[in-house]
C-alpha atoms as a PDB file:
ATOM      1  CA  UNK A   1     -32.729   7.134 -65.655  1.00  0.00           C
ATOM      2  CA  UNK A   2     -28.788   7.137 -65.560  1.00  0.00           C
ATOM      3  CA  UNK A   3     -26.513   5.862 -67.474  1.00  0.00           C
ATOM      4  CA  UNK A   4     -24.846   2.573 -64.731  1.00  0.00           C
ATOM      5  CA  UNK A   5     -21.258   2.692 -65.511  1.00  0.00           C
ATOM      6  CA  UNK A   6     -20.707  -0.159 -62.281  1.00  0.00           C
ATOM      7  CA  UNK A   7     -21.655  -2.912 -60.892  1.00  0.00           C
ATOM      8  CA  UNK A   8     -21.072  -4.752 -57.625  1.00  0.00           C
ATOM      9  CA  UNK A   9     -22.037  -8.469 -56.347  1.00  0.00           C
ATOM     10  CA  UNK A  10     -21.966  -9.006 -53.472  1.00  0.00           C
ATOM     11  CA  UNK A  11     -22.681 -13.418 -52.370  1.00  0.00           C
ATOM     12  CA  UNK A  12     -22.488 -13.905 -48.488  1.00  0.00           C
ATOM     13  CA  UNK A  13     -22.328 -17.030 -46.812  1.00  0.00           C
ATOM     14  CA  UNK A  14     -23.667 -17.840 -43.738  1.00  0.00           C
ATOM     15  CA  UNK A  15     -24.464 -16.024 -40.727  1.00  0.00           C
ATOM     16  CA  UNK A  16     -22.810 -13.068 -38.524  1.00  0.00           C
ATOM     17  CA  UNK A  17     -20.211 -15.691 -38.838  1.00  0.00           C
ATOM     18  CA  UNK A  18     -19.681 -16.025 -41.920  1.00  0.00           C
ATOM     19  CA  UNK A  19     -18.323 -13.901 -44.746  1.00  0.00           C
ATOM     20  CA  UNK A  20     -18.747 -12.864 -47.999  1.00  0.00           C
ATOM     21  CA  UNK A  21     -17.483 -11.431 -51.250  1.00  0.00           C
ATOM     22  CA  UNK A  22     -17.778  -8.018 -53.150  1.00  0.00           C
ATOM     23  CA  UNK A  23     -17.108  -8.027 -57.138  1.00  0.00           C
ATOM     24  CA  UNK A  24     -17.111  -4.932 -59.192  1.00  0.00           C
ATOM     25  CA  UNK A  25     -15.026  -3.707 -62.448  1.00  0.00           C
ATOM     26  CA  UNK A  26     -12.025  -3.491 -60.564  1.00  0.00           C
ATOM     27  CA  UNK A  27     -12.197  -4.964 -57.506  1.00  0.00           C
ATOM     28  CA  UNK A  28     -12.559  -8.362 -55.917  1.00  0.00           C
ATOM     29  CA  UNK A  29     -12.576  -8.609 -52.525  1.00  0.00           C
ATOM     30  CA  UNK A  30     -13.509 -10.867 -49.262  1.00  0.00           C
ATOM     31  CA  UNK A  31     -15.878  -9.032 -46.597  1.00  0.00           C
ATOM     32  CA  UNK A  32     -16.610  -9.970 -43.326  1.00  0.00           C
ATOM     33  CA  UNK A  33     -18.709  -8.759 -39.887  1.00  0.00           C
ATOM     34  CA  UNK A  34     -15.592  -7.724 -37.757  1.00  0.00           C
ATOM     35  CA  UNK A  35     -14.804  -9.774 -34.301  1.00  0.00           C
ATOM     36  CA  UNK A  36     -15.791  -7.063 -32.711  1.00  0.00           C
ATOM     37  CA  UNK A  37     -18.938  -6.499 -34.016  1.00  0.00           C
ATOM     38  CA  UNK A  38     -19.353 -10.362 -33.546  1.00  0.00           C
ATOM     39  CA  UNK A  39     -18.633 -11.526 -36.782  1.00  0.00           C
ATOM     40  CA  UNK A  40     -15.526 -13.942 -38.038  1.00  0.00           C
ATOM     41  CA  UNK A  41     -13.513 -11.201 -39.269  1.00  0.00           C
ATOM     42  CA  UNK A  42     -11.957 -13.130 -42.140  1.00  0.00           C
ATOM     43  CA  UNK A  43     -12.512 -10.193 -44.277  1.00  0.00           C
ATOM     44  CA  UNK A  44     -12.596  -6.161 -44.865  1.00  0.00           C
ATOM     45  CA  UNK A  45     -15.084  -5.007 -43.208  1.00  0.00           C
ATOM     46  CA  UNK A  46     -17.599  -2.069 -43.996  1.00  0.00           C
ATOM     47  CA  UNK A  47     -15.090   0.692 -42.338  1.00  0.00           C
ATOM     48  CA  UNK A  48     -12.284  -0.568 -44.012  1.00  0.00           C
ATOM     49  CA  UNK A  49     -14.288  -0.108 -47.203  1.00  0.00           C
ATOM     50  CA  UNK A  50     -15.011   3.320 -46.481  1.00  0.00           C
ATOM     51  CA  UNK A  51     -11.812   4.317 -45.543  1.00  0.00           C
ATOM     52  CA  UNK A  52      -9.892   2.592 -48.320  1.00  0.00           C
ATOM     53  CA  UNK A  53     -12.546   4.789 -50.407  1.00  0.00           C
ATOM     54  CA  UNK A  54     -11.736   8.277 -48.932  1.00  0.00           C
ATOM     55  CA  UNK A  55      -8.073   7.387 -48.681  1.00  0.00           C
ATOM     56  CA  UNK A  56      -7.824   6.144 -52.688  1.00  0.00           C
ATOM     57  CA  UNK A  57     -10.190   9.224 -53.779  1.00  0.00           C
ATOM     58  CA  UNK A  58      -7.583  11.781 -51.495  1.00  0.00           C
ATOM     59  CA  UNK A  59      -4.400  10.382 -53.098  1.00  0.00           C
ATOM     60  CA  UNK A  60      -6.038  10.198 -56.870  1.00  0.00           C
ATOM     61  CA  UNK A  61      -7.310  14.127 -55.949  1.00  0.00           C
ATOM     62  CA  UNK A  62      -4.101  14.800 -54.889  1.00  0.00           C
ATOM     63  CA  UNK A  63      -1.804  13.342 -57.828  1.00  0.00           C
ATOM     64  CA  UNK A  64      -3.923  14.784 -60.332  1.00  0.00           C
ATOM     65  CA  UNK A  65      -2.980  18.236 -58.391  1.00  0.00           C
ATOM     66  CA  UNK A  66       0.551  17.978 -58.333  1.00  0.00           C
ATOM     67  CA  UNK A  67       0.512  16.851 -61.950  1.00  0.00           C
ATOM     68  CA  UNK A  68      -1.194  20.066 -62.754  1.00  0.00           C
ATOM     69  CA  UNK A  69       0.980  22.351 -61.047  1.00  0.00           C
ATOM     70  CA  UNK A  70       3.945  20.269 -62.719  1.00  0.00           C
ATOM     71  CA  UNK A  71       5.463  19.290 -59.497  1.00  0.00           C
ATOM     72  CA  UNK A  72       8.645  17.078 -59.254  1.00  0.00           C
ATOM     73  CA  UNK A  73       7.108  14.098 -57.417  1.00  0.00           C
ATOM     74  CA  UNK A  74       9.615  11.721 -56.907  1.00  0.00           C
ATOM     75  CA  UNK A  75       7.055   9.322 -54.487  1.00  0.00           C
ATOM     76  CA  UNK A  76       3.711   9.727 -52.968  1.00  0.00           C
ATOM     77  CA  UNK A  77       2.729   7.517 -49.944  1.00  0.00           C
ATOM     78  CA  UNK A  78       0.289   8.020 -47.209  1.00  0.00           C
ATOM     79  CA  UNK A  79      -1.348   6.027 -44.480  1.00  0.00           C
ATOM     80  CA  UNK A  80      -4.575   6.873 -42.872  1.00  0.00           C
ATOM     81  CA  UNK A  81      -6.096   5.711 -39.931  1.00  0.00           C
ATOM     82  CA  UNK A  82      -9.916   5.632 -38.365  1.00  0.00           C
ATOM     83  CA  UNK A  83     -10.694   6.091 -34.900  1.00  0.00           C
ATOM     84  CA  UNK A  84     -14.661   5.603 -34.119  1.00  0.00           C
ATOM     85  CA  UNK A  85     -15.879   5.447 -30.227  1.00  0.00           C
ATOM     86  CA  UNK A  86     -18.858   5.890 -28.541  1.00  0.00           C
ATOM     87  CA  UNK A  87     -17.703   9.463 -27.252  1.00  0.00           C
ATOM     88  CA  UNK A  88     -16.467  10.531 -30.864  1.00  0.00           C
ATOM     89  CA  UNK A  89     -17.920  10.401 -34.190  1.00  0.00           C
ATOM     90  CA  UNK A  90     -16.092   8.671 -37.108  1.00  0.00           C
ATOM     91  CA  UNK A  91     -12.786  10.491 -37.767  1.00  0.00           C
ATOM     92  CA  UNK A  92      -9.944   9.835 -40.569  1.00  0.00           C
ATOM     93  CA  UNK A  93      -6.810  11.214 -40.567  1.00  0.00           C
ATOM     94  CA  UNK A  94      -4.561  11.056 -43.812  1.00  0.00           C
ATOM     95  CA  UNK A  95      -0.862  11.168 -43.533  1.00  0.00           C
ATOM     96  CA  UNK A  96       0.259  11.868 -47.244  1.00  0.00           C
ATOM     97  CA  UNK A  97       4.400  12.217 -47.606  1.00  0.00           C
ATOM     98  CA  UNK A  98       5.460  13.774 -51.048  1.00  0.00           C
ATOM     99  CA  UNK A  99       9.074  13.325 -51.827  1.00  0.00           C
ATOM    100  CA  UNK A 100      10.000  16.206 -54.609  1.00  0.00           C
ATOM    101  CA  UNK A 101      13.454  15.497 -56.163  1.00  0.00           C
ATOM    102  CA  UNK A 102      16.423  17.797 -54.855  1.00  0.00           C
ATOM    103  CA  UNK A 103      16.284  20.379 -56.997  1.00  0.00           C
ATOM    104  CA  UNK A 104      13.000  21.448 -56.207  1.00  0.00           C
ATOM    105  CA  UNK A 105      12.232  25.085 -55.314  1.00  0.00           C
ATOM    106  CA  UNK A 106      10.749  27.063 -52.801  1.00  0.00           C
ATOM    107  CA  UNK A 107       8.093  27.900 -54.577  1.00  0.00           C
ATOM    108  CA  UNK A 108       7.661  24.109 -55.262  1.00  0.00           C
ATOM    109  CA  UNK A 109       7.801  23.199 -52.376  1.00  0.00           C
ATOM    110  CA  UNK A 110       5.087  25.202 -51.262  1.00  0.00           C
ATOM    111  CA  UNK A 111       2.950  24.068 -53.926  1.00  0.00           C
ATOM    112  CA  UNK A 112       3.207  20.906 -52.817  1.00  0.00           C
ATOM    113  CA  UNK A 113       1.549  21.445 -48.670  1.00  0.00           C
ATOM    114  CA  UNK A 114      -0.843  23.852 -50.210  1.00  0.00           C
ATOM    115  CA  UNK A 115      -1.900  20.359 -52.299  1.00  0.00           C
ATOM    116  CA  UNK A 116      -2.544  18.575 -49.520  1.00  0.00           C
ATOM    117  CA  UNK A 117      -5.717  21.215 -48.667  1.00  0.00           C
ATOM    118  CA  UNK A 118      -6.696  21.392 -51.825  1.00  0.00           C
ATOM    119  CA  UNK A 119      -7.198  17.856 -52.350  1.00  0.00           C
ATOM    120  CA  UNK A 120      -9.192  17.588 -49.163  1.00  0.00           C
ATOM    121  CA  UNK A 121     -11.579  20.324 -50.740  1.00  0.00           C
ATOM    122  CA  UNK A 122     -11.584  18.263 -53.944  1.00  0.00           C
ATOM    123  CA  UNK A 123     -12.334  14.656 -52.946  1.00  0.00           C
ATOM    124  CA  UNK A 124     -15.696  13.942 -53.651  1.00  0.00           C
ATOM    125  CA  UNK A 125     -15.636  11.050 -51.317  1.00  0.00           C
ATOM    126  CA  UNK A 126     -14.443  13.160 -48.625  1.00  0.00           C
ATOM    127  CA  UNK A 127     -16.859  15.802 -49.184  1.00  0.00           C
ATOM    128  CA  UNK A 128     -19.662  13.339 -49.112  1.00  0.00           C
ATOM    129  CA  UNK A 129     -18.225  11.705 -45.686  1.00  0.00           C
ATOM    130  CA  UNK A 130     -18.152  15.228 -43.892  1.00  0.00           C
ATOM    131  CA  UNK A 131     -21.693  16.011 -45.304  1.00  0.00           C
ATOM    132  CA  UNK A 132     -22.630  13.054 -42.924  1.00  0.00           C
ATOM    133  CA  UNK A 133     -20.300  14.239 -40.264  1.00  0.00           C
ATOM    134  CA  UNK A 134     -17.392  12.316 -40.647  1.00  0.00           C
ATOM    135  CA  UNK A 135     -14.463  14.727 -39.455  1.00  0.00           C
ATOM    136  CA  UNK A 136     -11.221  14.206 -41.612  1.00  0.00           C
ATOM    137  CA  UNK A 137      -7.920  15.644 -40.980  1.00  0.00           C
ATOM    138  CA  UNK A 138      -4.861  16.008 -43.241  1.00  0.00           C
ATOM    139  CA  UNK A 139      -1.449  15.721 -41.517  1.00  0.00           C
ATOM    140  CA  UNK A 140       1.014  16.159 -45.012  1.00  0.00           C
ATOM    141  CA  UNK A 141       4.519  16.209 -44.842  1.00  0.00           C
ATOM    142  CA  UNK A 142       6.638  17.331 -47.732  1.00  0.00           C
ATOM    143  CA  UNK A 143      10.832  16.002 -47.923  1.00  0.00           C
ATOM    144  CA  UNK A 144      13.143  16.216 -50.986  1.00  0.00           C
ATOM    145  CA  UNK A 145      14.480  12.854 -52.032  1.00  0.00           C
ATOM    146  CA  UNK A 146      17.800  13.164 -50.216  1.00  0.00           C
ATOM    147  CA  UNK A 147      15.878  12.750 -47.246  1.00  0.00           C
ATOM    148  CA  UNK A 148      15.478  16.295 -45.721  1.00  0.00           C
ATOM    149  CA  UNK A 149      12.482  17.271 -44.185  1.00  0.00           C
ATOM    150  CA  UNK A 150      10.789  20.569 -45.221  1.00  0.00           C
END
C-alpha cells in the first residue's frame, strides 16, 4: 500500500441546497452545488476545483521552468477560464503574462514563450485532464517590465 502524504474532509450540510466544506494540509475551503446545477452556490464548486487545480499545477510547472533556464522574471500572472456546453467538451484556456526585466535578451525572451509549451507538456494535472479529454489551450504573452509587448 502507499505511503498517504494527504488528507481531505470533506462535512456537507444539507441538501442540493446546502453546502459544505473541504479541509486538507493546505487548504480550507467552502463548496457548494452551483445555481445552475440547482444548488445554493455559496461556495466553489467542483469545476472551480478542477480548474484552480490545472491552473496552480501550470503556473508551479511553469516557474520552476523559468527558474531553471535562469530567466529574469520580474512577475508572473495568468488567468484562465472554462467554457463547458452541451455542444463542447470541457475546455481551459490559460493566459500566463511573464514580465522579464528590461535588460532581457533575445534569446531570453524566447526562452520564456517556449516555457509556456513546455509547462503544458509538464503539468501532471493537465496531462491527466487531457487523458480524459479535457482540451486545454495556452495563450502566453511575454512583455519586459517597461511595459513593451514582445
Amino acid at each position: 500500500m502507499a505511503d498517504v502524504n494527504q488528507s481531505l474532509k470533506i462535512v456537507w450540510n444539507g441538501n442540493t441546497k446546502g453546502n459544505g466544506s473541504i479541509k486538507a494540509n493546505n487548504i480550507e475551503t467552502r463548496i457548494a452545488i452551483s445555481q445552475s446545477s440547482g444548488g445554493s452556490g455559496e461556495g466553489t464548486s467542483p469545476k472551480e476545483l478542477l480548474v484552480s487545480s490545472a491552473a496552480a499545477c501550470y503556473t508551479m510547472t511553469l516557474v520552476a521552468i523559468l527558474e531553471s533556464r535562469n530567466l529574469p522574471v520580474v512577475q508572473l500572472s495568468m488567468d484562465s477560464e472554462v467554457t463547458n456546453s452541451k455542444e463542447e467538451e470541457l475546455k481551459i484556456v490559460h493566459h500566463p503574462r511573464i514580465t522579464l526585466s528590461t535588460d532581457a535578451t533575445e534569446e531570453q525572451i524566447q526562452l520564456a514563450n517556449r516555457a509556456f509549451m513546455s509547462a503544458d507538456k509538464g503539468c501532471a494535472i493537465g496531462k491527466m485532464l487531457k487523458k480524459a479529454d479535457v482540451q486545454i489551450d495556452i495563450a502566453g504573452e511575454v512583455s519586459l517590465q517597461s511595459g513593451e509587448e514582445i
